[in-house]
Protein backbone atom coordinates (compact mmCIF):
# COMPACT_ATOMS: atom_id res chain seq x y z
CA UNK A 1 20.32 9.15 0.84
CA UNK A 2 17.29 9.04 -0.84
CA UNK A 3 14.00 7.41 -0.51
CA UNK A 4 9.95 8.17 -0.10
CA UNK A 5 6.92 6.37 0.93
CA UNK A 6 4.24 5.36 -1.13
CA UNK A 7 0.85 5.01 0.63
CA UNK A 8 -0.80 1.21 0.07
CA UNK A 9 -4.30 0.35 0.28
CA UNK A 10 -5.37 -2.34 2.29
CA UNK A 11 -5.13 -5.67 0.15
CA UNK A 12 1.84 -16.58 7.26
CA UNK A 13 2.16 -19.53 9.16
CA UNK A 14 1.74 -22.30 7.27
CA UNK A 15 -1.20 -22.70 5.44
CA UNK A 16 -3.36 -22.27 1.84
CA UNK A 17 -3.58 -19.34 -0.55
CA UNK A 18 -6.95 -18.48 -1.26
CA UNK A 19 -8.77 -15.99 -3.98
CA UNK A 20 -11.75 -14.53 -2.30
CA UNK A 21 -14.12 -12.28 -3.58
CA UNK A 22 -15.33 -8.52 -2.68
CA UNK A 23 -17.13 -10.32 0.42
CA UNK A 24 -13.80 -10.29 2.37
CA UNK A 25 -13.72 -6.75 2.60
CA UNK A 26 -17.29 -6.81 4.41
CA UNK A 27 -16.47 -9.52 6.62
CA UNK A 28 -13.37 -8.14 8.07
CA UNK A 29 -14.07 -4.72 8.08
CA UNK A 30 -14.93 -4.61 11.86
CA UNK A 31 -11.40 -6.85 12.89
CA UNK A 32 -8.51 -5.34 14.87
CA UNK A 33 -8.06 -2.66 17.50
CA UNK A 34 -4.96 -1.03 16.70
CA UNK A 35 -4.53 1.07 14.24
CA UNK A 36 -1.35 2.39 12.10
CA UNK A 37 0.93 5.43 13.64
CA UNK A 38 3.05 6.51 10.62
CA UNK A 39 4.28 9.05 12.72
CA UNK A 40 6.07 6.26 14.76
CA UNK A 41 7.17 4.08 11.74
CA UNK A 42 11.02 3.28 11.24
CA UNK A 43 10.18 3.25 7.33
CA UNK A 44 10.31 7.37 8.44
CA UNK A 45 14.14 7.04 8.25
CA UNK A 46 14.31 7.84 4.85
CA UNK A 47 13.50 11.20 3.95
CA UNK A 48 15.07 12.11 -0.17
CA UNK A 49 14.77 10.41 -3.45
CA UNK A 50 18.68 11.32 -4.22
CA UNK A 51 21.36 8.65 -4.51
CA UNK A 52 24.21 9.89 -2.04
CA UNK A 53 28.28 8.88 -3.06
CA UNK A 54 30.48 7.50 -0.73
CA UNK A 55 34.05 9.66 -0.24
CA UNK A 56 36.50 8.64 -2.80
CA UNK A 57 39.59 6.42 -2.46
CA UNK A 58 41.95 9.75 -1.42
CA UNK A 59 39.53 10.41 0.87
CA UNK A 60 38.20 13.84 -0.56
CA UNK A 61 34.09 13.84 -1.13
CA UNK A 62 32.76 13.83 -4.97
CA UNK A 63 29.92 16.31 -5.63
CA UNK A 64 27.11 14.55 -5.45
CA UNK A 65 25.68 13.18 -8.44
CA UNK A 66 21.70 14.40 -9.88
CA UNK A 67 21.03 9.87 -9.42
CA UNK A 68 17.30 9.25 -8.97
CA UNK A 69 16.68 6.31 -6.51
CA UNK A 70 14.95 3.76 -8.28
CA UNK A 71 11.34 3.59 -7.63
CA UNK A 72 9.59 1.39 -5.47
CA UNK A 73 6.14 -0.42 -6.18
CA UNK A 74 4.04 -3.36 -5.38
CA UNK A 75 3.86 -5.99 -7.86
CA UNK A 76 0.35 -6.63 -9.22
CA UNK A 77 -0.92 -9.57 -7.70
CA UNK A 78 1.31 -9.61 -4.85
CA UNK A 79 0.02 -6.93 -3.01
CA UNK A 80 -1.91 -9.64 -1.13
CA UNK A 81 -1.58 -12.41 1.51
CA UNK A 82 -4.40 -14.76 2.36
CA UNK A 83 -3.77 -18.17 4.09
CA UNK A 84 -6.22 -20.46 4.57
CA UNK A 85 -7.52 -23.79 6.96
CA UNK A 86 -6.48 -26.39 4.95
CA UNK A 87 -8.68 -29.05 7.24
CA UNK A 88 -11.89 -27.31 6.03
CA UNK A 89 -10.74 -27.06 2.30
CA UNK A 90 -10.65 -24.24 -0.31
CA UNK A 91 -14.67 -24.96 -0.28
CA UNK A 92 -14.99 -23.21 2.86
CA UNK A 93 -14.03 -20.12 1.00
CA UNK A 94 -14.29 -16.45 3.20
CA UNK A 95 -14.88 -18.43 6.28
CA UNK A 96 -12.13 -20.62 5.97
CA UNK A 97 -9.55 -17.35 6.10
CA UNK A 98 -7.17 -17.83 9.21
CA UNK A 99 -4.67 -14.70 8.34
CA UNK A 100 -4.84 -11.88 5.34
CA UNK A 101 -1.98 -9.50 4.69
CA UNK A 102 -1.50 -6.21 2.95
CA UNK A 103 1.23 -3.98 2.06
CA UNK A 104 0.62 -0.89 3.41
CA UNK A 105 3.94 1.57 1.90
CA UNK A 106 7.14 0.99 1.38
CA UNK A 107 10.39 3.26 1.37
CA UNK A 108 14.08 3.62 -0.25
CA UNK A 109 17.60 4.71 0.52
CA UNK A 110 20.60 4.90 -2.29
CA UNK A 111 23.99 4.76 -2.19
CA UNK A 112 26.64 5.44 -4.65
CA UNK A 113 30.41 3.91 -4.35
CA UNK A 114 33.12 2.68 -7.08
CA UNK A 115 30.34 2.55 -9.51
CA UNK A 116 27.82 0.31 -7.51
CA UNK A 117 24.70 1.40 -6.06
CA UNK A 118 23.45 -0.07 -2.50
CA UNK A 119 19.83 -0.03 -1.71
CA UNK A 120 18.11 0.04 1.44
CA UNK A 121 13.94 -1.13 0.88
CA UNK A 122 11.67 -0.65 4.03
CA UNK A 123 8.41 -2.44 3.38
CA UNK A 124 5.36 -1.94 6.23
CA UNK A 125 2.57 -4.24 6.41
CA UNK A 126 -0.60 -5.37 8.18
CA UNK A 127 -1.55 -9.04 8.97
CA UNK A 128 -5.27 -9.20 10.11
CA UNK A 129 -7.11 -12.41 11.86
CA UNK A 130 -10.19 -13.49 9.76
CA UNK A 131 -12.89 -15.84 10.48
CA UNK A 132 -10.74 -18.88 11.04
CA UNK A 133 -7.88 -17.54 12.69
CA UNK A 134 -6.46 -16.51 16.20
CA UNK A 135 -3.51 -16.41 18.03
CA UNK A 136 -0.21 -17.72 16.28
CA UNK A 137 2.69 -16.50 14.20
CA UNK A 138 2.76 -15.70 10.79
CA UNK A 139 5.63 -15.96 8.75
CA UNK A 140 5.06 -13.67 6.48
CA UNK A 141 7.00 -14.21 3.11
CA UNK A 142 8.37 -10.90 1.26
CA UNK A 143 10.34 -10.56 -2.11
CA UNK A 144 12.32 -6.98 -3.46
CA UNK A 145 13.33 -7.81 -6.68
CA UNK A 146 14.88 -5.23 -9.02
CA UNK A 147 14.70 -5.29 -12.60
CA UNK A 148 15.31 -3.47 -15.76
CA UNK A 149 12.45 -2.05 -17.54
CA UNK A 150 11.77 -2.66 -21.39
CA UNK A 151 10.38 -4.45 -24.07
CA UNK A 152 11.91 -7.76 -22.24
CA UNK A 153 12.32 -6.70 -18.57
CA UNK A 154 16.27 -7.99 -17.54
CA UNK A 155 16.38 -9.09 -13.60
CA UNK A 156 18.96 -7.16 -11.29
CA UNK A 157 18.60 -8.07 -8.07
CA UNK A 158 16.78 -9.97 -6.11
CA UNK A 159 16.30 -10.59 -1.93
CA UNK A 160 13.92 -13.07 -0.11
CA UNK A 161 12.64 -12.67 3.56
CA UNK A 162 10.81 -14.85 6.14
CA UNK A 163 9.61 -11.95 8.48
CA UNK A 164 8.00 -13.46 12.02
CA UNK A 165 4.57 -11.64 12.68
CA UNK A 166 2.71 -12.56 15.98
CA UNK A 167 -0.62 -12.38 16.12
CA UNK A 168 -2.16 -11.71 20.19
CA UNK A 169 -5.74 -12.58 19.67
CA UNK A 170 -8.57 -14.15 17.66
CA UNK A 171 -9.48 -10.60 16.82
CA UNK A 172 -6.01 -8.86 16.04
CA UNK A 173 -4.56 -6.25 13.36
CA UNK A 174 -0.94 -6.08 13.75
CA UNK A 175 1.26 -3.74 11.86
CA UNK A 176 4.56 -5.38 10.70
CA UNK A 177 8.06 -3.85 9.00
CA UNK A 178 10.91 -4.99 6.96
CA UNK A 179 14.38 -3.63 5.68
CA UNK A 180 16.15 -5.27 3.82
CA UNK A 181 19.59 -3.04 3.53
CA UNK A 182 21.54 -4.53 1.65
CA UNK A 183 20.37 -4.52 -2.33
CA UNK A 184 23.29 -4.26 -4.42
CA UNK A 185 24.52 -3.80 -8.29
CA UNK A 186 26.48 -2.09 -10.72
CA UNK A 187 25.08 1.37 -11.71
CA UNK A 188 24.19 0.92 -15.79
CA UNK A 189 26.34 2.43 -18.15
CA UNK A 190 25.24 5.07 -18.87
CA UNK A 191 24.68 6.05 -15.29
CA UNK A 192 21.63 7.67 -16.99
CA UNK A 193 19.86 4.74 -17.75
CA UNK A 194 19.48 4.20 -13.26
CA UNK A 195 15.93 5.83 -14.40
CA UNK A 196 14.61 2.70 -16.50
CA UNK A 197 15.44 0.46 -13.45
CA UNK A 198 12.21 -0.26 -10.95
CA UNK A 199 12.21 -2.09 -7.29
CA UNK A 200 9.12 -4.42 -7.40
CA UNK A 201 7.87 -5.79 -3.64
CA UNK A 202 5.47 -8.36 -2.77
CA UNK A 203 4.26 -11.89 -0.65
CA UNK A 204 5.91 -14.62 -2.56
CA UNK A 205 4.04 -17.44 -2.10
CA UNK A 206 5.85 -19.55 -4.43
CA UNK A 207 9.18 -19.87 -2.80
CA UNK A 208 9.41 -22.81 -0.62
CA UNK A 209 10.91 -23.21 2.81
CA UNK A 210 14.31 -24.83 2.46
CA UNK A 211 14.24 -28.23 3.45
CA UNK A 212 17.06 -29.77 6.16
CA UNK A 213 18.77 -32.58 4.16
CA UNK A 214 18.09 -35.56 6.17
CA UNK A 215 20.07 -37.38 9.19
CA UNK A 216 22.62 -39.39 7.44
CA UNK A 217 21.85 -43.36 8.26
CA UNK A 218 24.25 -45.26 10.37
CA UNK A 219 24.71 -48.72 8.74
CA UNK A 220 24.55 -51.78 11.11
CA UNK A 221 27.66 -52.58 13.27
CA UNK A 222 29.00 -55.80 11.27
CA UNK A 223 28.58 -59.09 13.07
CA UNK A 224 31.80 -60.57 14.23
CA UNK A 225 32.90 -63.37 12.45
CA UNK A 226 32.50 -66.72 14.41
CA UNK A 227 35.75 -68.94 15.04
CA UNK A 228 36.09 -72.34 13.90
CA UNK A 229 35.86 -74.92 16.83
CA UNK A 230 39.06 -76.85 17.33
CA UNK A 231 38.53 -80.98 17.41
């Protein structure tokens, strides 16, 4: 088991993704009541940064192998969530903020078996109401992607989530986790090289919501033919 938590500082229903300036900070400083117990967090699950291996196929236990877990970090740039009121247009600019999220730490767990490593990713979060906003849900849209480092990074692995945030009040800071446990690949060869690989996290805004194909049309009943009259 391994893993570790790496402290975040502060940084959706549907909506608009805005860039605001150092004004934000200001404005919202006084919104939300509650306020973060790390001491109750599930991300506290995972408590080493060494990659555990599953018992073997004859059912004896290998000694455990000196695997780093691959870091995790926030990708620059997606460290923050800010959706907008699209009726009063990106014009509107601070005021028009209904929701902004942040990433506040995230966490890792490793597993070693028949050469493939299993990741477990806890990412914890805060969604806070701004001018605009009040009571809704947010679905707030995560990304854990794992690549290779290097002169041309290689992609690894990569997991999408929709994670359902509920927001109580027009003045509300709620706190929000995710786990995705179930990150898999093949271990590099050599298993050495585990230390160039990196677990990036982050709001994708980019990735759509998958669209229902639509109802398929019933065509028209055809007409029954009319008989010929008989003189």
């Amino acid at each position: 088991m391994c893993g570790g938590c790496n402290g975040r500082a502060p940084g959706g229903s549907q909506g608009r993704a805005l860039v605001l300036g150092p004004a934000l900070a200001l404005l919202l400083a006084g919104c939300g009541s509650s306020s973060l117990s790390s001491s109750l967090s599930s991300l506290n699950i995972f408590d080493s940064n060494k990659a555990t291996q599953s018992e073997a196929a004859d059912g004896s236990t290998p000694e455990p192998a000196d695997i780093e877990c691959p870091s995790v970090t926030v990708r620059a740039g997606a460290s923050t969530l800010t959706i907008g009121d699209i009726a009063k247009g990106p014009e509107s600019g601070v005021l028009n903020l209904r929701y902004q999220g942040t990433i506040i730490r995230t966490a890792r767990e490793c597993n070693v078996s028949a050469g493939v490593m299993t990741m477990k990713v806890g990412i914890e979060g805060r969604i806070i109401t701004g001018p605009a906003g009040g009571p809704g849900e947010v679905n707030v849209p995560l990304r854990v992607a794992v690549v290779q480092k290097g002169v041309n990074p290689k992609p690894v692995a990569s997991k999408f989530a929709r994670v359902p945030v509920t927001v109580a009040s027009d003045n509300d800071r709620v706190t929000f986790t995710h786990v995705e446990s179930d990150i898999s690949f093949p271990m590099p060869v050599p298993a050495g090289d585990i230390d160039t690989y990196l677990v990036y996290v982050g709001f994708d805004t980019l990735t759509q919501p998958e669209k229902k194909p639509p109802a398929a049309k019933r065509k028209p009943a055809a007409k029954p033919t009319a008989k010929p009259r008989q003189s």
